[in-house]
Protein backbone atom coordinates (compact mmCIF):
# COMPACT_ATOMS: atom_id res chain seq x y z
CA UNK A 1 -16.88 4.26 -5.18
CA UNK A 2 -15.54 1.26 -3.81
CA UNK A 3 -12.60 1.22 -1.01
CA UNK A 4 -10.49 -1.20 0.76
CA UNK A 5 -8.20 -0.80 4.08
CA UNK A 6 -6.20 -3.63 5.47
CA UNK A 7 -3.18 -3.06 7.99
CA UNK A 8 0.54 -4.62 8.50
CA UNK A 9 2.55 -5.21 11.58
CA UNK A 10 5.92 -3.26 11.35
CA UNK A 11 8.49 -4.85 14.07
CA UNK A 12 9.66 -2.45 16.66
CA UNK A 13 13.20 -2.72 15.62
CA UNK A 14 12.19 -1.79 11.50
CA UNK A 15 9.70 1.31 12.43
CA UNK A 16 12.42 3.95 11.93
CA UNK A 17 13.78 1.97 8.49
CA UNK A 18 9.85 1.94 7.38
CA UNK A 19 9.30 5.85 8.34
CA UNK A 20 12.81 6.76 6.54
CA UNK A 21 11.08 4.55 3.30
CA UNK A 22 7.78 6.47 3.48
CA UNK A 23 9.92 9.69 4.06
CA UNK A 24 11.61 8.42 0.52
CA UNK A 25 8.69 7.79 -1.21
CA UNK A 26 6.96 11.05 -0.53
CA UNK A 27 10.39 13.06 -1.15
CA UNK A 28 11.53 11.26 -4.53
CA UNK A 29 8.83 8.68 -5.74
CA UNK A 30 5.13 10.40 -6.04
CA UNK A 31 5.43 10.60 -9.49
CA UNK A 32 6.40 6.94 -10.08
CA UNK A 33 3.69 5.89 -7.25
CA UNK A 34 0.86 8.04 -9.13
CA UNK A 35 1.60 6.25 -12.40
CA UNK A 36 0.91 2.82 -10.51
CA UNK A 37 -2.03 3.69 -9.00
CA UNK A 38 -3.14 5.37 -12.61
CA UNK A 39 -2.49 2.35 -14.48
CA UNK A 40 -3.87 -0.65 -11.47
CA UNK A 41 -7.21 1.23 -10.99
CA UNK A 42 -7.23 3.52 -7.86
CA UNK A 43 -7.16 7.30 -7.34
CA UNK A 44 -7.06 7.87 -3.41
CA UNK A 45 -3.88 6.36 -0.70
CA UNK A 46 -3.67 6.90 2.20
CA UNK A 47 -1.14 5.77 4.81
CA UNK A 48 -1.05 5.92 8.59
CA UNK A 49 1.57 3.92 10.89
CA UNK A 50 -0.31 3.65 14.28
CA UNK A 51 2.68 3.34 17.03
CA UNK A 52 1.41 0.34 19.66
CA UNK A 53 2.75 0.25 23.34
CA UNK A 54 5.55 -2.41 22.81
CA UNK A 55 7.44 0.24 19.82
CA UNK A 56 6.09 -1.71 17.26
CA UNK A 57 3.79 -0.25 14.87
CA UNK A 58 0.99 -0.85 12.37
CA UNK A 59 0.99 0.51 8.84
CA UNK A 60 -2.91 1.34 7.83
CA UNK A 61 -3.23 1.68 4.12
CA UNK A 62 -6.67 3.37 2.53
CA UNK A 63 -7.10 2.89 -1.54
CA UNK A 64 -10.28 3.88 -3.56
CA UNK A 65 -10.85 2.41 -6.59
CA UNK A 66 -11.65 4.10 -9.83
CA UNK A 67 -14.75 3.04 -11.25
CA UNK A 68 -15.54 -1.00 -11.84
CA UNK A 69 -12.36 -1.80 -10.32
CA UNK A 70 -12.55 -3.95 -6.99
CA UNK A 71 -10.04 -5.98 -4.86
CA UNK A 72 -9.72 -8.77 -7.16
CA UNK A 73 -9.02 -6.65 -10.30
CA UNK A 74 -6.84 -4.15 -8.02
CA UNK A 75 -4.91 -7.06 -6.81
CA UNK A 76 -3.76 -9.00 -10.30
CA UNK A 77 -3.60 -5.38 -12.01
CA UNK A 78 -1.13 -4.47 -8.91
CA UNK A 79 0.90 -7.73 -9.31
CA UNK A 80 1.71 -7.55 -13.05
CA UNK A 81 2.05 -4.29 -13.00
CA UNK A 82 6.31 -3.34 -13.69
CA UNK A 83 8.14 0.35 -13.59
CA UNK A 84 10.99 1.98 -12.56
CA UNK A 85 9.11 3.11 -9.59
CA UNK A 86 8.13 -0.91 -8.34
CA UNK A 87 11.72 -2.15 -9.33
CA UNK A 88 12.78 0.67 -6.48
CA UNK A 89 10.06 0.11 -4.45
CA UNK A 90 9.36 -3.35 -4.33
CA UNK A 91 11.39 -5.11 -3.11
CA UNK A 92 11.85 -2.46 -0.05
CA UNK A 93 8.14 -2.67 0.32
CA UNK A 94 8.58 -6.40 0.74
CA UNK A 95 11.53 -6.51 2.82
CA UNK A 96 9.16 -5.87 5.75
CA UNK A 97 7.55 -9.51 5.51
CA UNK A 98 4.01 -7.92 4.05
CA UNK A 99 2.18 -10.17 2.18
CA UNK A 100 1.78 -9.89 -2.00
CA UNK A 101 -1.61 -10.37 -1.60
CA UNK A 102 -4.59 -9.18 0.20
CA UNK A 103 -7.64 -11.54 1.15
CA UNK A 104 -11.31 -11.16 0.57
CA UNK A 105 -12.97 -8.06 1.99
CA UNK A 106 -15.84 -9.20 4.54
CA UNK A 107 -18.15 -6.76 4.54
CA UNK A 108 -17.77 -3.81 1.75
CA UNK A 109 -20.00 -1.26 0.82
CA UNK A 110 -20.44 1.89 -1.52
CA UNK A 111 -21.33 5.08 -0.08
């Protein structure tokens, strides 16, 4: 199994915008979010937004890959790939500044 976690700063004045998204997502969207992660390579999210002192917060996201699929491959699959479910979530997703793109891992391992 391979895995990759990278975290986002949310601003303090977006947290309760980004908590009303997630609060969307897991309400309305889990259907259309399962088919991405189906058809990009990965079977396991997980989310956390870690509050920090000054009200701002940092969103933690988790992914395991399915078999022979790794960061690069997760990364141009996630890109290209287009639904109902991205066209919703998208550009919401991206309205928080977070970058389309995630760097190299620097140390990753398989347990």
């Amino acid at each position: 199994m391979t895995s990759t976690a990278w975290t986002f700063s949310i601003p303090e004045n977006r947290v309760r915008e980004f908590e009303d998204l997630l609060a969307d997502l897991n309400r309305d969207h889990i259907p259309g979010l399962a088919a991405r992660a189906r058809e990009v390579g990965y079977h396991r999210e997980r989310i956390w937004l870690q509050p920090n002192d000054d009200g701002s917060a940092e969103l933690i996201v988790y992914l395991e890959f399915d078999e022979g699929v790794g960061v690069a491959d997760f990364s141009e699959r996630l890109l290209a790939y287009e639904s109902e479910f991205t066209r919703w979530w998208t550009p919401r997703f991206g309205s928080f500044g977070l970058p389309r793109s995630v760097g190299d891992p620097l140390l990753s391992w398989d347990a």
